[in-house]
Protein backbone atom coordinates (compact mmCIF):
# COMPACT_ATOMS: atom_id res chain seq x y z
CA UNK A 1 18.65 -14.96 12.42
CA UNK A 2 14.79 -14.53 12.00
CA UNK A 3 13.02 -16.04 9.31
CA UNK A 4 10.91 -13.76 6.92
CA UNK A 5 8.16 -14.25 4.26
CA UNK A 6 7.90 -13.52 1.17
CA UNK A 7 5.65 -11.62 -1.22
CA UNK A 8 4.70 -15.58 -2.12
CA UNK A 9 2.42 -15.46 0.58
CA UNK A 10 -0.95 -16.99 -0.01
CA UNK A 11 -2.04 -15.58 3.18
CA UNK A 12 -3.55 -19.34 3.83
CA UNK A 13 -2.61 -18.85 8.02
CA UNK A 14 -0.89 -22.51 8.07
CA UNK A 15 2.05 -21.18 9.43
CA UNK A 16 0.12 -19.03 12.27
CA UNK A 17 -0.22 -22.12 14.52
CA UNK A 18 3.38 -23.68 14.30
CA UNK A 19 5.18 -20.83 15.79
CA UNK A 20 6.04 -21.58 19.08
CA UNK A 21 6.72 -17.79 20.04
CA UNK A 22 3.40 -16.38 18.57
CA UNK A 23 5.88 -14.05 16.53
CA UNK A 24 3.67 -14.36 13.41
CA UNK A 25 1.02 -11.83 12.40
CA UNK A 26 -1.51 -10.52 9.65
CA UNK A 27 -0.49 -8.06 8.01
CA UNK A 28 -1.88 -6.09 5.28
CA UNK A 29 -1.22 -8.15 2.14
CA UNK A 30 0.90 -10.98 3.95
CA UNK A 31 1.95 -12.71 6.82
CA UNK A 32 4.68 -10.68 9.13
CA UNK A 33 7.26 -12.66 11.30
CA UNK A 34 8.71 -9.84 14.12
CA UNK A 35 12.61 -10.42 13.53
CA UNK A 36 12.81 -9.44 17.81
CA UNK A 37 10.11 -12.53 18.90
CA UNK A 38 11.84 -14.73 15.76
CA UNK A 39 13.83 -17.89 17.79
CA UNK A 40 14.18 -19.22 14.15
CA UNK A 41 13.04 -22.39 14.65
CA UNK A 42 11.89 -23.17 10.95
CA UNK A 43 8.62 -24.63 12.16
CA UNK A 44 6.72 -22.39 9.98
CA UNK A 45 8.79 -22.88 6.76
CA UNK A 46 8.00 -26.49 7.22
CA UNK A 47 4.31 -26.10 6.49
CA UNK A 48 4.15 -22.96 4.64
CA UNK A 49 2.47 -24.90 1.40
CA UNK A 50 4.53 -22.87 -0.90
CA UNK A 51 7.48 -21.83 0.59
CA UNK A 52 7.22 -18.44 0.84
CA UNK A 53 9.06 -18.30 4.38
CA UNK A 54 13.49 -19.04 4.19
CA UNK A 55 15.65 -17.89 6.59
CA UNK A 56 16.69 -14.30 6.44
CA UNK A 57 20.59 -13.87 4.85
């Protein structure tokens, strides 16, 4: 399962760096993890300051 974030994002970018699979992006109002590049790892739910990213149910 991918991880996803939520509309909590703060947009701050700290999770940009920790993925591992660049599977991460901009997008227009939020951060976007692609579910396909996703090796759900958690690395970027471990920094995301406030926890806007979980693991998608």
């Amino acid at each position: 399962m991918a991880h996803v974030i939520s509309d909590e994002c703060i947009v701050c970018g700290a999770c940009l760096p920790e993925c591992p699979v660049e599977a991460i992006t901009e997008g227009e109002e939020k951060y976007v993890i692609d579910a396909d590049l996703c090796t759900d790892c958690g690395a970027c739910a471990e920094v995301c300051p406030v926890g806007a990213i979980e693991a998608e149910e």
